[in-house]
Protein backbone atom coordinates (compact mmCIF):
# COMPACT_ATOMS: atom_id res chain seq x y z
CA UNK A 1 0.00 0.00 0.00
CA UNK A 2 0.93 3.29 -0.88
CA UNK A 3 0.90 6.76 1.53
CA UNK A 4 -2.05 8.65 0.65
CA UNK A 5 -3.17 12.39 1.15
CA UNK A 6 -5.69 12.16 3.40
CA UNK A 7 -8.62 14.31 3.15
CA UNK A 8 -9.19 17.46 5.17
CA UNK A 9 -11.56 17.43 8.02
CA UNK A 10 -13.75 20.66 6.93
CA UNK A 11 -14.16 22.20 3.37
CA UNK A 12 -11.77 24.26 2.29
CA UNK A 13 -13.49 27.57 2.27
CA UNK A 14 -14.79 26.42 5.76
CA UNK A 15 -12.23 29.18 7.82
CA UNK A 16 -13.83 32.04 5.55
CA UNK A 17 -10.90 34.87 5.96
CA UNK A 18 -8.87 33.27 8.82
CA UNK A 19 -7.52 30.77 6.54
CA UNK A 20 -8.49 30.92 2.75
CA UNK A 21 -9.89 28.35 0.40
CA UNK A 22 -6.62 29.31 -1.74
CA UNK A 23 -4.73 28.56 0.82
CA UNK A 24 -6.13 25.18 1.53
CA UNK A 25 -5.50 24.45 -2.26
CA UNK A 26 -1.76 25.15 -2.10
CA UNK A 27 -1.16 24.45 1.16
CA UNK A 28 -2.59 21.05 1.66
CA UNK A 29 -3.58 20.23 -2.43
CA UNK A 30 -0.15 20.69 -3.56
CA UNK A 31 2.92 21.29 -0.51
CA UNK A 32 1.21 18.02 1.69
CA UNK A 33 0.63 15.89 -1.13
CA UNK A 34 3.96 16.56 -2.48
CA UNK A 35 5.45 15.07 0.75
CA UNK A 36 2.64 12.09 -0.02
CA UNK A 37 4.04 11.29 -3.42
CA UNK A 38 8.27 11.73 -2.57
CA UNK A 39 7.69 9.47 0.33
CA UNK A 40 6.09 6.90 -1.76
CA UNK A 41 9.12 7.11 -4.25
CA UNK A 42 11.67 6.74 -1.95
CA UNK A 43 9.50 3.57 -0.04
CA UNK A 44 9.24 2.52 -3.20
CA UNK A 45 12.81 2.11 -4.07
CA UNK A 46 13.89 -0.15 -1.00
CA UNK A 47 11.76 -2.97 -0.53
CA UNK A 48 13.04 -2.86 3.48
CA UNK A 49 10.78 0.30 3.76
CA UNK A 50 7.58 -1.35 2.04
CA UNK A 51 4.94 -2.06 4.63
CA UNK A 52 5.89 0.29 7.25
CA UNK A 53 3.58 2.93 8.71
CA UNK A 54 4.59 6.81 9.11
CA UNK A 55 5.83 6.35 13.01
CA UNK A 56 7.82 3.41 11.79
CA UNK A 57 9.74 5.22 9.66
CA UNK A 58 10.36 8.38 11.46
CA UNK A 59 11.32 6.63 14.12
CA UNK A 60 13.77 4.94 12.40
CA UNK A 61 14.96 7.04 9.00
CA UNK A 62 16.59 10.07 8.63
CA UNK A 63 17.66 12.41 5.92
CA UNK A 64 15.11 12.69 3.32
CA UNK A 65 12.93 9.80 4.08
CA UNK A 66 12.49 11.62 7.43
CA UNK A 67 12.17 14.85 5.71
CA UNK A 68 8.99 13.03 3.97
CA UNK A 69 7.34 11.17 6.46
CA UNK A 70 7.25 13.70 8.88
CA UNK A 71 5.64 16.24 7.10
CA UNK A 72 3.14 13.94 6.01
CA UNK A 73 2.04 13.29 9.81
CA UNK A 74 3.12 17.09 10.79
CA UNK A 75 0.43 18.41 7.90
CA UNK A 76 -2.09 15.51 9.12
CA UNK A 77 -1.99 16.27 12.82
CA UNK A 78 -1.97 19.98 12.04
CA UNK A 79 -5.21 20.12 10.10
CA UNK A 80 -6.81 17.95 13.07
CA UNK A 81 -5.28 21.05 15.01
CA UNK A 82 -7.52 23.57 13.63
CA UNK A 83 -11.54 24.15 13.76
CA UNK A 84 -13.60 26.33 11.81
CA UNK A 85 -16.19 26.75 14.81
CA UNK A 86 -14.58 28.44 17.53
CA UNK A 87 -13.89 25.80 20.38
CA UNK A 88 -12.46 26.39 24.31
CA UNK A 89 -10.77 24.25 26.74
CA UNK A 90 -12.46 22.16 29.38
CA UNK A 91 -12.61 19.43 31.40
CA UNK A 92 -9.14 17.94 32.40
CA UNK A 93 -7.70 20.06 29.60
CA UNK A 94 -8.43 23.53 30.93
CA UNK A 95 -7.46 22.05 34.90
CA UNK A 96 -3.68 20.83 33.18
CA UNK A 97 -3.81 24.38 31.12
CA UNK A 98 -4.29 26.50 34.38
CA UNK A 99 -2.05 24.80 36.42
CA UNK A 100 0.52 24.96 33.88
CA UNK A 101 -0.04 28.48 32.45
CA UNK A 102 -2.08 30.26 34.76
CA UNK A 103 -4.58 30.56 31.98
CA UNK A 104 -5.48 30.12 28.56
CA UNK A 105 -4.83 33.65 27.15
CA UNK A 106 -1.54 32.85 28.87
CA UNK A 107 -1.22 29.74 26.98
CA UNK A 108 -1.99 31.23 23.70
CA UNK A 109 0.17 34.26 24.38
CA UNK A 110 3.06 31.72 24.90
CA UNK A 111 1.84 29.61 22.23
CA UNK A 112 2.30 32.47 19.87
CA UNK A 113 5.55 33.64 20.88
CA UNK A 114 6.91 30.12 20.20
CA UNK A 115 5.50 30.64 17.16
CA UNK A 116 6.76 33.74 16.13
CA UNK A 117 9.97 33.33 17.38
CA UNK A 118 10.82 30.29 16.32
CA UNK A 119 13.28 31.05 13.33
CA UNK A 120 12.68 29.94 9.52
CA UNK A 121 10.38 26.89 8.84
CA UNK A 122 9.25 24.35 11.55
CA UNK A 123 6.51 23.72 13.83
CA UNK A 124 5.14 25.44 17.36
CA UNK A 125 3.50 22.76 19.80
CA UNK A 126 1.48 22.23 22.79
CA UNK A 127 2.93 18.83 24.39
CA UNK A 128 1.97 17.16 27.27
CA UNK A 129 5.10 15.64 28.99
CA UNK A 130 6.24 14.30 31.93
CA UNK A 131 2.12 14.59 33.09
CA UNK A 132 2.55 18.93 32.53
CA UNK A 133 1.69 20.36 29.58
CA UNK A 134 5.04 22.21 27.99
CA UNK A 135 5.06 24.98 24.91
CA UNK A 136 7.79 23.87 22.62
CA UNK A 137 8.44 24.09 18.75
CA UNK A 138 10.53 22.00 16.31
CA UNK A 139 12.74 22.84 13.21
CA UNK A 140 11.94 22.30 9.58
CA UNK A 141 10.24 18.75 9.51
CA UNK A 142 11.04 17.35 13.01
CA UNK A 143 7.70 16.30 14.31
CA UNK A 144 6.86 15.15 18.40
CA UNK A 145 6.53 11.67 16.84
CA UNK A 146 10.39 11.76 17.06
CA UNK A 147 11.12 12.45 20.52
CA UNK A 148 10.44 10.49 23.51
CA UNK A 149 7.77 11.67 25.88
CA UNK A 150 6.60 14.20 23.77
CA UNK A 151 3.08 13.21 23.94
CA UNK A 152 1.27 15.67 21.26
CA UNK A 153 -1.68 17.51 21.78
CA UNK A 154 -1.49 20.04 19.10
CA UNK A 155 0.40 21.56 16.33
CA UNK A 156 0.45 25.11 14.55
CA UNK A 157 2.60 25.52 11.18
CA UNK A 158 4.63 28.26 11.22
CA UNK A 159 6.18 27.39 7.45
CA UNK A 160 5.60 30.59 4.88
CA UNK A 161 3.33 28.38 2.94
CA UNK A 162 1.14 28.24 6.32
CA UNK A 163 0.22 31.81 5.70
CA UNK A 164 1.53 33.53 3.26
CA UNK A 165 -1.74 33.64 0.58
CA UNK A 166 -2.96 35.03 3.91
CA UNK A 167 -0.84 36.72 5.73
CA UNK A 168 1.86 37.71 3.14
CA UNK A 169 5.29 37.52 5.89
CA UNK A 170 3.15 38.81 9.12
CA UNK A 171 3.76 35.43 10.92
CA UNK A 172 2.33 37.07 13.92
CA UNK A 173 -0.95 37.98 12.43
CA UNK A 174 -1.31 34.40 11.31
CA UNK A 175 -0.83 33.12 14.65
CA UNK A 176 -3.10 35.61 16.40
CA UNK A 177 -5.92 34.31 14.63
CA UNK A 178 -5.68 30.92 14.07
CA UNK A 179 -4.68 30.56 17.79
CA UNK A 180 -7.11 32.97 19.19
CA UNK A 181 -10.17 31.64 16.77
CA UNK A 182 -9.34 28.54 15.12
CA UNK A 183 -8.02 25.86 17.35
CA UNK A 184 -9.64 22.39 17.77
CA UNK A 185 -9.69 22.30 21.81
CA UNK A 186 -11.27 19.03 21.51
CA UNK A 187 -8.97 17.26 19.84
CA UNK A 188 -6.29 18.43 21.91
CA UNK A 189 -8.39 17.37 25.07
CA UNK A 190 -8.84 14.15 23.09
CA UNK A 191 -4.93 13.44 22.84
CA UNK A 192 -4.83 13.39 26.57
CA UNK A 193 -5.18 9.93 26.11
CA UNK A 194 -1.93 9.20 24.78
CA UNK A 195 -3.36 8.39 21.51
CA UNK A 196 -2.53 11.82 19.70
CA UNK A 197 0.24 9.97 17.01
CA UNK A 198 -1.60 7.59 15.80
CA UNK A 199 -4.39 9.58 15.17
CA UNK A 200 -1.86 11.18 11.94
CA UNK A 201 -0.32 7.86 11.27
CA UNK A 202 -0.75 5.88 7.84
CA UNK A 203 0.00 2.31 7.40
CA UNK A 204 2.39 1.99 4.47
């Protein structure tokens, strides 16, 4: 079996002018499913690779295989991320968010400077580790899957091809919004289970 791009969760134009419907086309039509169809070349060319699911391989590739993969589950998890209706923490999630943070517009204040000052392409995340959730971000396509105890609750893409249709190079305005107005709470309340990688994995 091959890697597929999976479809999005919402319709494209679902975000109205927080995130556009152009956007969506570039951003997950063509930059995700370009990371669909390398990975399946270079799986593809070594029969050792064949059969494997995403975590499989980042956990044990590097280089441009890695490069591949975890974009793949990066972009997956990230759409899974985001909600067009406005959602808010609760539950255990809000209880591990004040005790950590103080509040939420804390949280999403430090949320967004990890964002915004994270430099060049990469990723800023919420994580829960060590039973406390942390703020944290990683570089180019290093994903949580990679990194022990870095239980994933969720992601915000802080690549240019994130925003700019958008946002043109105002990373910060990007972030505002989509953290302030279009984050999937739930979903990150769901991934208190432990269960957050597998819910972007693919078997190969």
């Amino acid at each position: 079996m091959a890697f597929v791009l999976p479809d999005l969760p919402y319709a494209k134009d679902a975000f109205g002018d927080i995130l556009s419907a152009e956007t969506f086309d570039y951003h997950h039509g063509k930059h995700h499913n370009a990371y669909v169809v390398k990975a399946n070349e270079l799986v593809a060319a070594d029969a050792s690779l064949q059969g494997k699911s995403l975590v499989e391989l980042i956990k044990s590739s590097k280089g441009g295989l890695f490069n591949q993969v975890g974009q793949i589950w990066n972009h997956t998890f990230y759409w899974h991320s985001l909600s067009p209706a406005k959602t808010q923490p609760s539950g255990e999630l809000l209880t591990k968010i004040n005790e950590a943070f103080g509040s939420v517009d804390a949280l999403i204040d430090k949320l967004k400077a990890e964002a915004v000052g994270h430099f060049a392409s990469g990723w800023a995340a919420l994580i829960l580790k060590d039973g406390k959730l942390e703020v944290t971000s990683y570089h180019d396509a290093d994903t949580p899957v990679a990194h022990e105890g870095h239980t994933p609750l969720l992601i915000l893409d802080v690549w240019e091809h994130a925003y700019y249709i958008d946002y043109r190079n105002a990373r910060p305005n990007y972030a505002e919004r989509v953290l302030k107005e279009a984050i999937n709470w739930d979903f990150a309340a769901q991934n208190l289970d432990g269960q957050g990688v597998s819910r972007a994995d693919q078997q190969g």
